[in-house]
PDB file of N, CA and C in Angstrom:
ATOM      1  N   UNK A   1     105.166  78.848 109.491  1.00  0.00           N
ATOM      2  CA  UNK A   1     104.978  80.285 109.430  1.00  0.00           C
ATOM      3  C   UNK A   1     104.517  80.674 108.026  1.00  0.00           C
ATOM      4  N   UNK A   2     103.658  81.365 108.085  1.00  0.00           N
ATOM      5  CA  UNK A   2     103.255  81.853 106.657  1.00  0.00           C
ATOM      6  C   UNK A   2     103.513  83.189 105.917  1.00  0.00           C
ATOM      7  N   UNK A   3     103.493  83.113 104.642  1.00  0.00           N
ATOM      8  CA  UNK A   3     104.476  84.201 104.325  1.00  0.00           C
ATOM      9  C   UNK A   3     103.291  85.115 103.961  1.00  0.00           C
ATOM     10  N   UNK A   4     103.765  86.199 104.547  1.00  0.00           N
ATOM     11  CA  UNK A   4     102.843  87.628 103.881  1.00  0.00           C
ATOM     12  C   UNK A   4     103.343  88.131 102.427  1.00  0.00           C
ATOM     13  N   UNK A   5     102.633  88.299 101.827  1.00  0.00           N
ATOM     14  CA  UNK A   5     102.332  88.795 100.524  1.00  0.00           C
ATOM     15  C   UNK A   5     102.760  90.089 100.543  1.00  0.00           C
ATOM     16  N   UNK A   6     103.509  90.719  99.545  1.00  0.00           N
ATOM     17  CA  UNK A   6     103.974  92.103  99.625  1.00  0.00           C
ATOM     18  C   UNK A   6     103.568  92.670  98.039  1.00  0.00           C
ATOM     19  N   UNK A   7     102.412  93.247  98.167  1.00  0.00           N
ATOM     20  CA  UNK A   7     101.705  94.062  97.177  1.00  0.00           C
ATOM     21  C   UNK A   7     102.598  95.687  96.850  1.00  0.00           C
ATOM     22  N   UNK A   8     102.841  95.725  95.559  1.00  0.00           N
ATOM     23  CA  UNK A   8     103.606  97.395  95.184  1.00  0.00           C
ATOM     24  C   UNK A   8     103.392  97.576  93.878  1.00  0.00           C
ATOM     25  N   UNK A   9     102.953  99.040  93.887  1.00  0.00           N
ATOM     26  CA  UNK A   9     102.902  99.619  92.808  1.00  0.00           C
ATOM     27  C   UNK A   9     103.802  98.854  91.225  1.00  0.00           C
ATOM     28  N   UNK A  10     103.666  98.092  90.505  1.00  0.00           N
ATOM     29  CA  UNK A  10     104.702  97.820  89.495  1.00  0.00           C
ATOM     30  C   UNK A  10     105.271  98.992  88.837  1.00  0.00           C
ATOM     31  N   UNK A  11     104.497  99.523  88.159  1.00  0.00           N
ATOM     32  CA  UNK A  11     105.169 100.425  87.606  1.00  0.00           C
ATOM     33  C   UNK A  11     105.745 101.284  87.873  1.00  0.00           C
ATOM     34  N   UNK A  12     105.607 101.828  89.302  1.00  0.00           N
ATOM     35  CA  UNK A  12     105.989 103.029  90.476  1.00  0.00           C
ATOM     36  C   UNK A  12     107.237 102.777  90.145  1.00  0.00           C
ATOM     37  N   UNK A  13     107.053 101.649  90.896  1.00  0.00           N
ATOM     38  CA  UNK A  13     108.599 100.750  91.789  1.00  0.00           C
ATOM     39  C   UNK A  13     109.187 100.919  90.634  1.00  0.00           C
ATOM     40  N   UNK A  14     109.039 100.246  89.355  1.00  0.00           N
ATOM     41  CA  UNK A  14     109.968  99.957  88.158  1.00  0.00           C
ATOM     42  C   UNK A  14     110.819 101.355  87.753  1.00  0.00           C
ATOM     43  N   UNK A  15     109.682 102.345  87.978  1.00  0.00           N
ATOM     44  CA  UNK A  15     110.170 103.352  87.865  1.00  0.00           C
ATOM     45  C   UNK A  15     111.226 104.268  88.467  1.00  0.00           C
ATOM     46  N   UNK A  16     110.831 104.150  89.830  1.00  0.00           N
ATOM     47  CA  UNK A  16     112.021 104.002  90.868  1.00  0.00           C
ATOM     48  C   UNK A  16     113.234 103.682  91.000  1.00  0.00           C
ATOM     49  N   UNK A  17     113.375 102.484  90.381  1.00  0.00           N
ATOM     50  CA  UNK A  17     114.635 101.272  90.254  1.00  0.00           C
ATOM     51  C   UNK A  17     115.223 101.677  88.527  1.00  0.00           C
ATOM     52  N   UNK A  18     114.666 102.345  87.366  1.00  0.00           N
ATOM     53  CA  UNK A  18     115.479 103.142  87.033  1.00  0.00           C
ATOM     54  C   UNK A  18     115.437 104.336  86.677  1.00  0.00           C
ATOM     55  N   UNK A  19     115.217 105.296  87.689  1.00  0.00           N
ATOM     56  CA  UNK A  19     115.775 106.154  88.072  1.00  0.00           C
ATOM     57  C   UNK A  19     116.701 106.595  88.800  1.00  0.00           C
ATOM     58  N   UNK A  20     117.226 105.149  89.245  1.00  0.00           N
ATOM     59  CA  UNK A  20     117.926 105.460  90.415  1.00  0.00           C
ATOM     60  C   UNK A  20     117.711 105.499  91.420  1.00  0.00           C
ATOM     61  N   UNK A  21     117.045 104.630  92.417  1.00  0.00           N
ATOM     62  CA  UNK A  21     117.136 104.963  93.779  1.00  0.00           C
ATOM     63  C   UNK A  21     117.338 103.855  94.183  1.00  0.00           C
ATOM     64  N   UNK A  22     117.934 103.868  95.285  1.00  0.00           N
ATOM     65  CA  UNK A  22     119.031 103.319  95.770  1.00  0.00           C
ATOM     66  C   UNK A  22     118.458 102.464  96.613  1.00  0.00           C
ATOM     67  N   UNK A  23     118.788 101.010  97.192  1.00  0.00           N
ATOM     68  CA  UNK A  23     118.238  99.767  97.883  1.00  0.00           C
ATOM     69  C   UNK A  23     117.759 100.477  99.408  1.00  0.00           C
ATOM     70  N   UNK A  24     118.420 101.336  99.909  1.00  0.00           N
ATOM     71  CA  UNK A  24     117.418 101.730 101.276  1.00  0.00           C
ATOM     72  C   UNK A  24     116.361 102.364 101.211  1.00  0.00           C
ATOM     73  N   UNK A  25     116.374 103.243 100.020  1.00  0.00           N
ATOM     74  CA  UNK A  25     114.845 104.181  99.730  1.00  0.00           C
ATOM     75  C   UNK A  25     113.815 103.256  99.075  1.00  0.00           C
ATOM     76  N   UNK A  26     114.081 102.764  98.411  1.00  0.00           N
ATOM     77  CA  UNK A  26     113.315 101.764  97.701  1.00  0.00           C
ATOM     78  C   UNK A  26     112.564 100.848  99.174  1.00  0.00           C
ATOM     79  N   UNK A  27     113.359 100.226  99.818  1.00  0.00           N
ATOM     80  CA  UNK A  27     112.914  99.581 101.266  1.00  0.00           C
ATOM     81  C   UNK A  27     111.993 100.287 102.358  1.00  0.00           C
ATOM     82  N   UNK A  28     112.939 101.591 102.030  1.00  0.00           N
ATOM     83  CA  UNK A  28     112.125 102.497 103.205  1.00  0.00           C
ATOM     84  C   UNK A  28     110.711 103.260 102.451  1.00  0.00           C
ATOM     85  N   UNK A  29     110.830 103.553 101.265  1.00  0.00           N
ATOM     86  CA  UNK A  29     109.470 103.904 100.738  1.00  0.00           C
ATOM     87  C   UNK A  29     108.337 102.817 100.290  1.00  0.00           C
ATOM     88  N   UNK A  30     108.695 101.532  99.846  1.00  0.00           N
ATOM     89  CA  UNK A  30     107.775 100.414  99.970  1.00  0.00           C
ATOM     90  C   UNK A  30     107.838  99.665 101.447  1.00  0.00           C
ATOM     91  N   UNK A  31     108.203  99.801 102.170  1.00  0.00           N
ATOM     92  CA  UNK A  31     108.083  98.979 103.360  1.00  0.00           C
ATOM     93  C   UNK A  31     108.759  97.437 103.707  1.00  0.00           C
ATOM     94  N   UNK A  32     109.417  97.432 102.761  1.00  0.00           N
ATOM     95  CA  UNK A  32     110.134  96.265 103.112  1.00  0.00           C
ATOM     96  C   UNK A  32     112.222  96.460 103.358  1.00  0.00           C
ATOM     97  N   UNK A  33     112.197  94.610 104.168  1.00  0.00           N
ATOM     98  CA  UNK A  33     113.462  94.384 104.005  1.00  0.00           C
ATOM     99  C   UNK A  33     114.270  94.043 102.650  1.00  0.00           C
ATOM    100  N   UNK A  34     115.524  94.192 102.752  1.00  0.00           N
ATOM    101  CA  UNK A  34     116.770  93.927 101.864  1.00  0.00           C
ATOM    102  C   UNK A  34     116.491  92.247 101.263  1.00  0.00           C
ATOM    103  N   UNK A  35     116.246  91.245 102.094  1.00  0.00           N
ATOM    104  CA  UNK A  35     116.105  90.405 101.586  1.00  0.00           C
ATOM    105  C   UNK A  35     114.187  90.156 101.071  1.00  0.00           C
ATOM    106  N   UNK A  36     113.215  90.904 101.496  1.00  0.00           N
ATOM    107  CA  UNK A  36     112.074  91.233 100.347  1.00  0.00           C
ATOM    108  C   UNK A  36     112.462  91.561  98.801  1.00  0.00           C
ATOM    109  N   UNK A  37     113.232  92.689  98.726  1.00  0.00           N
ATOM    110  CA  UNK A  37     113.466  93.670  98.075  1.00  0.00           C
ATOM    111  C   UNK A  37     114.023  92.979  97.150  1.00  0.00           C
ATOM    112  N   UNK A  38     114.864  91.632  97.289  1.00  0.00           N
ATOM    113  CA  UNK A  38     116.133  91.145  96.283  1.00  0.00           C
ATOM    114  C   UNK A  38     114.559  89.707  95.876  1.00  0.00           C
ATOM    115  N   UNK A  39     113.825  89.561  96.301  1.00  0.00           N
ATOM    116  CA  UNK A  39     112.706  88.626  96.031  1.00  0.00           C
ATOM    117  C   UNK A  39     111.704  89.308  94.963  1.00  0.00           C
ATOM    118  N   UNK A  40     111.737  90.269  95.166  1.00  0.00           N
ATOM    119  CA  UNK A  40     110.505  91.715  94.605  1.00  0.00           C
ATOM    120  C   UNK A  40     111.519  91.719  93.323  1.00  0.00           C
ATOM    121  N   UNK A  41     112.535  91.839  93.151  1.00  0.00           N
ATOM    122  CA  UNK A  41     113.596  92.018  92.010  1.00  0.00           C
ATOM    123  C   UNK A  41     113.498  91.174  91.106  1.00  0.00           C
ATOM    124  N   UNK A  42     113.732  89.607  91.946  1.00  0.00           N
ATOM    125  CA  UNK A  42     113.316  88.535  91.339  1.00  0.00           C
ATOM    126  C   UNK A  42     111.952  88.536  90.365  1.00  0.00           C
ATOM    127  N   UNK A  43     111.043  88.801  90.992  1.00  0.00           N
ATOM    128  CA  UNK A  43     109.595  88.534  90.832  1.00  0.00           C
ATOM    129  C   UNK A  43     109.645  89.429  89.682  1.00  0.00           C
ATOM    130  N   UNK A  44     110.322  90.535  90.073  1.00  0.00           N
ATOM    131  CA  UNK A  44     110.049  91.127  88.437  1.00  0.00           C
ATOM    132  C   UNK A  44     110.794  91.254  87.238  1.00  0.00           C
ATOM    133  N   UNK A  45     111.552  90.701  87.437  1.00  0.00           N
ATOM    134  CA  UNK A  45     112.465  89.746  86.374  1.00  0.00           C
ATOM    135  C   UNK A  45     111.638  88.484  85.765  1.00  0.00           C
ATOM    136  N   UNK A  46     111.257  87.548  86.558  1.00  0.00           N
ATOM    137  CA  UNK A  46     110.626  86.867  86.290  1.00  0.00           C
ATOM    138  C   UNK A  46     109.314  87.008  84.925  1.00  0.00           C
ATOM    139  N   UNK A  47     108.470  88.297  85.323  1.00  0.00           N
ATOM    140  CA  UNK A  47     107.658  88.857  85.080  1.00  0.00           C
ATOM    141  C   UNK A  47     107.850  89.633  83.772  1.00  0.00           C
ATOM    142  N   UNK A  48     108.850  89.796  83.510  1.00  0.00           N
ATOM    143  CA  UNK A  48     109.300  90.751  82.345  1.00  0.00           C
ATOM    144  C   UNK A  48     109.495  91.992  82.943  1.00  0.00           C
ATOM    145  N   UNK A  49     108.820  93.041  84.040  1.00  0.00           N
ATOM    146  CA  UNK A  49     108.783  94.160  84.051  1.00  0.00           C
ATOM    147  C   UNK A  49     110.496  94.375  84.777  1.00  0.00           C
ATOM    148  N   UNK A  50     110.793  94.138  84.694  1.00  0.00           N
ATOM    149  CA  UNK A  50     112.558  94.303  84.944  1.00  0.00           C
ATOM    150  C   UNK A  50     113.268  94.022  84.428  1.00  0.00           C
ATOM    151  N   UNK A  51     114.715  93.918  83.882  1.00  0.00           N
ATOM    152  CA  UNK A  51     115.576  93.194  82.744  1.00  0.00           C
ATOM    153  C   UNK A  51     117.168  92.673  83.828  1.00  0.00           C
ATOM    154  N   UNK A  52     117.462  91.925  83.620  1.00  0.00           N
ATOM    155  CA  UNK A  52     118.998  91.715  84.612  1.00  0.00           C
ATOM    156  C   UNK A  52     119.574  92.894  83.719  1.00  0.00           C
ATOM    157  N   UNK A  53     119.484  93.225  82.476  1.00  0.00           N
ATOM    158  CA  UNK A  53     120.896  93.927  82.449  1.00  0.00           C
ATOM    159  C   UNK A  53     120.457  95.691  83.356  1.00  0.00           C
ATOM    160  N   UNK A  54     118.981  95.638  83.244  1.00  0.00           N
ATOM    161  CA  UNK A  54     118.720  97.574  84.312  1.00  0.00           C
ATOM    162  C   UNK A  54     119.524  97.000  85.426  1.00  0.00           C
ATOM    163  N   UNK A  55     119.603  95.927  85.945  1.00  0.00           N
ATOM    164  CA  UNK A  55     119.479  95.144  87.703  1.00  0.00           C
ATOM    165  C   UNK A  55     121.382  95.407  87.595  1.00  0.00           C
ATOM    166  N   UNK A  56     121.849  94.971  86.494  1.00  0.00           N
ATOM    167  CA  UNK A  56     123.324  94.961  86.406  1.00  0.00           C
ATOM    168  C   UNK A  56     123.734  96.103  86.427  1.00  0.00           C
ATOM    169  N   UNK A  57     123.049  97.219  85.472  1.00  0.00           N
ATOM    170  CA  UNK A  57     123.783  98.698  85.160  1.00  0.00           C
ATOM    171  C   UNK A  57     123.205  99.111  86.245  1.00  0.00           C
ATOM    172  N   UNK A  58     122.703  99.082  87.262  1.00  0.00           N
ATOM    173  CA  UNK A  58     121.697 100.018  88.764  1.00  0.00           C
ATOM    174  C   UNK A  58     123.358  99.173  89.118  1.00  0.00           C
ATOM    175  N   UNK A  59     123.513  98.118  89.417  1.00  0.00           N
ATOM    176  CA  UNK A  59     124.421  98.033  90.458  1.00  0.00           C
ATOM    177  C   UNK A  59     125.783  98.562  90.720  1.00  0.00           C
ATOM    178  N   UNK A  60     126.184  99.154  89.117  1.00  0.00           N
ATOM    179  CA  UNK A  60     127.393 100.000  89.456  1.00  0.00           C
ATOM    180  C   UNK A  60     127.368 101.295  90.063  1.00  0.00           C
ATOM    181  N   UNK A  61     125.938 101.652  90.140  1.00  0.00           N
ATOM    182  CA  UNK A  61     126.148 103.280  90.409  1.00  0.00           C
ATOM    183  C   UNK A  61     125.624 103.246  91.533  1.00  0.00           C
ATOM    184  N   UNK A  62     124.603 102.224  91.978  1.00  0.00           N
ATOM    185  CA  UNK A  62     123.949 102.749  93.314  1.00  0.00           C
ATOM    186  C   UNK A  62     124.820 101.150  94.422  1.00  0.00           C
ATOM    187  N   UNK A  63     125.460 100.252  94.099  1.00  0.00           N
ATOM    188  CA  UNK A  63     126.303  99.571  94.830  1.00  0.00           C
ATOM    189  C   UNK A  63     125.288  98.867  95.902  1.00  0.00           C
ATOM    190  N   UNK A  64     124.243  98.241  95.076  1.00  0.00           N
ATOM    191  CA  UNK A  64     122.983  98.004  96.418  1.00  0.00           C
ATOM    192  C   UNK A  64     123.146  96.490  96.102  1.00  0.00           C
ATOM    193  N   UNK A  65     122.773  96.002  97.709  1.00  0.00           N
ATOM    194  CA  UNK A  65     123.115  94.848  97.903  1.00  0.00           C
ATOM    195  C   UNK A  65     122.070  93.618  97.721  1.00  0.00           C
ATOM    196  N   UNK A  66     120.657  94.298  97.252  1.00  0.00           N
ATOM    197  CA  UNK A  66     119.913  93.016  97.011  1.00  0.00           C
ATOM    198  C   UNK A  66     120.168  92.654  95.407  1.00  0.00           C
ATOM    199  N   UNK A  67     120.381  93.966  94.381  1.00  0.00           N
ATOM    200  CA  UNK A  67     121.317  94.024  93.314  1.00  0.00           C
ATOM    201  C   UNK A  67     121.725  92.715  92.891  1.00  0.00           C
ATOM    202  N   UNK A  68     123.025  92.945  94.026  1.00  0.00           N
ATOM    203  CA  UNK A  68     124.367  92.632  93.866  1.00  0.00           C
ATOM    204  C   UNK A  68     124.097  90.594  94.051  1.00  0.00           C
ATOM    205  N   UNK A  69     123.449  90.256  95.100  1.00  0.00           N
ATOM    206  CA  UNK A  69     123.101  89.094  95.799  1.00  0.00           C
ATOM    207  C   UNK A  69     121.885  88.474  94.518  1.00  0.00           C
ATOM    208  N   UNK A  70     121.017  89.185  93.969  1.00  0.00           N
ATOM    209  CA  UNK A  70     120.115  88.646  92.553  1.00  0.00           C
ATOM    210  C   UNK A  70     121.219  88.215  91.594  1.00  0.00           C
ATOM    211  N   UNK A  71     121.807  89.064  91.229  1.00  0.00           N
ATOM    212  CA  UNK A  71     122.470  88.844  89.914  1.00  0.00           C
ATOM    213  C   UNK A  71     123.711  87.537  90.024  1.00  0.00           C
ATOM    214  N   UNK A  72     123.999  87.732  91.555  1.00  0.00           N
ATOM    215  CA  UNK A  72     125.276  86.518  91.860  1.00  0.00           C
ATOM    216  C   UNK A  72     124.418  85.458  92.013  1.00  0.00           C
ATOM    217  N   UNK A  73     123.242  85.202  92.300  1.00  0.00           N
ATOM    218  CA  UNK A  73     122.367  83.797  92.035  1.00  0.00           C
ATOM    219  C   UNK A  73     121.945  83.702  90.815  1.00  0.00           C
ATOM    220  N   UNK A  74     121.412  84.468  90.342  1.00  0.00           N
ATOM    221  CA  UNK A  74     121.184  84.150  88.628  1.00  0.00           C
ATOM    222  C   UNK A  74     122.526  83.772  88.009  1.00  0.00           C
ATOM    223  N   UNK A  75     123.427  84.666  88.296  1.00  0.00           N
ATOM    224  CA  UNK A  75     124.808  84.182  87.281  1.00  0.00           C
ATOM    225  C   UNK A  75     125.278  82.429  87.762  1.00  0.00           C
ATOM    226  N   UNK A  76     125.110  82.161  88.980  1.00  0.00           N
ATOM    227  CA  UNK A  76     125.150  80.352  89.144  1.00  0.00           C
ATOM    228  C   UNK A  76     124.029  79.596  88.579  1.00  0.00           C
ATOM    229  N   UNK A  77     123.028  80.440  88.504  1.00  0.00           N
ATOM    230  CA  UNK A  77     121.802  79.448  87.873  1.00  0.00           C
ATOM    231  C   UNK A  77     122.140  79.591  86.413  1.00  0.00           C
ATOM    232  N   UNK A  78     122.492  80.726  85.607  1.00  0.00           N
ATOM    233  CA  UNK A  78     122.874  80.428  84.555  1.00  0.00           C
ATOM    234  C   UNK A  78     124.179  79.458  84.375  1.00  0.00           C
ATOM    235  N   UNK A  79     125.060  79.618  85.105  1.00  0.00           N
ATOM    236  CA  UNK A  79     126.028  78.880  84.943  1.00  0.00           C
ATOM    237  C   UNK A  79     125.952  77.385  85.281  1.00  0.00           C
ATOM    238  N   UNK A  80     124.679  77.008  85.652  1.00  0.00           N
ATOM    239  CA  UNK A  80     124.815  75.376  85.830  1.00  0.00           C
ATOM    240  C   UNK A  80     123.582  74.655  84.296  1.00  0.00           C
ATOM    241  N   UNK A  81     123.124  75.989  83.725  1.00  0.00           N
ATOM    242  CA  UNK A  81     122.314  75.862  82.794  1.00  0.00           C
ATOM    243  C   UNK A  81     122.882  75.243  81.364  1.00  0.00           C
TER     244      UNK A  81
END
């Protein structure tokens, strides 16, 4: 099966994510699922245009679960580092 490519605004989105909005609007206004969304997070971490600690401070206030599921795999990948 081949994977479709999910093209989004960077800077929109970045913008989005801190301002605050929350893992279903973010999904429901770019078009994707929860587990896209925690890949898209990734990718822009990766990328620089995101930081774990926005990804950490978003997760206390908006309690979102692709958040929550990034940062608990990074914290084992750091921890076997």
């Amino acid at each position: 099966m081949a994977k479709t490519r999910v093209r989004i605004p960077v800077k929109e989105f970045c913008e989005d994510v801190r301002m605050g909005m929350d893992d279903f609007n973010l999904c429901d206004k770019y078009g994707f699922s929860q587990k896209v969304l925690k890949r898209v997070f990734e990718k822009l971490v990766e990328a620089g245009h995101l930081h774990d600690e926005e990804l950490y401070d978003r997760s206390f206030f908006t309690g979102t679960h692709a958040v929550i599921e990034f940062l608990d795999s990074t914290k084992a990948i750091n921890e076997l580092e």
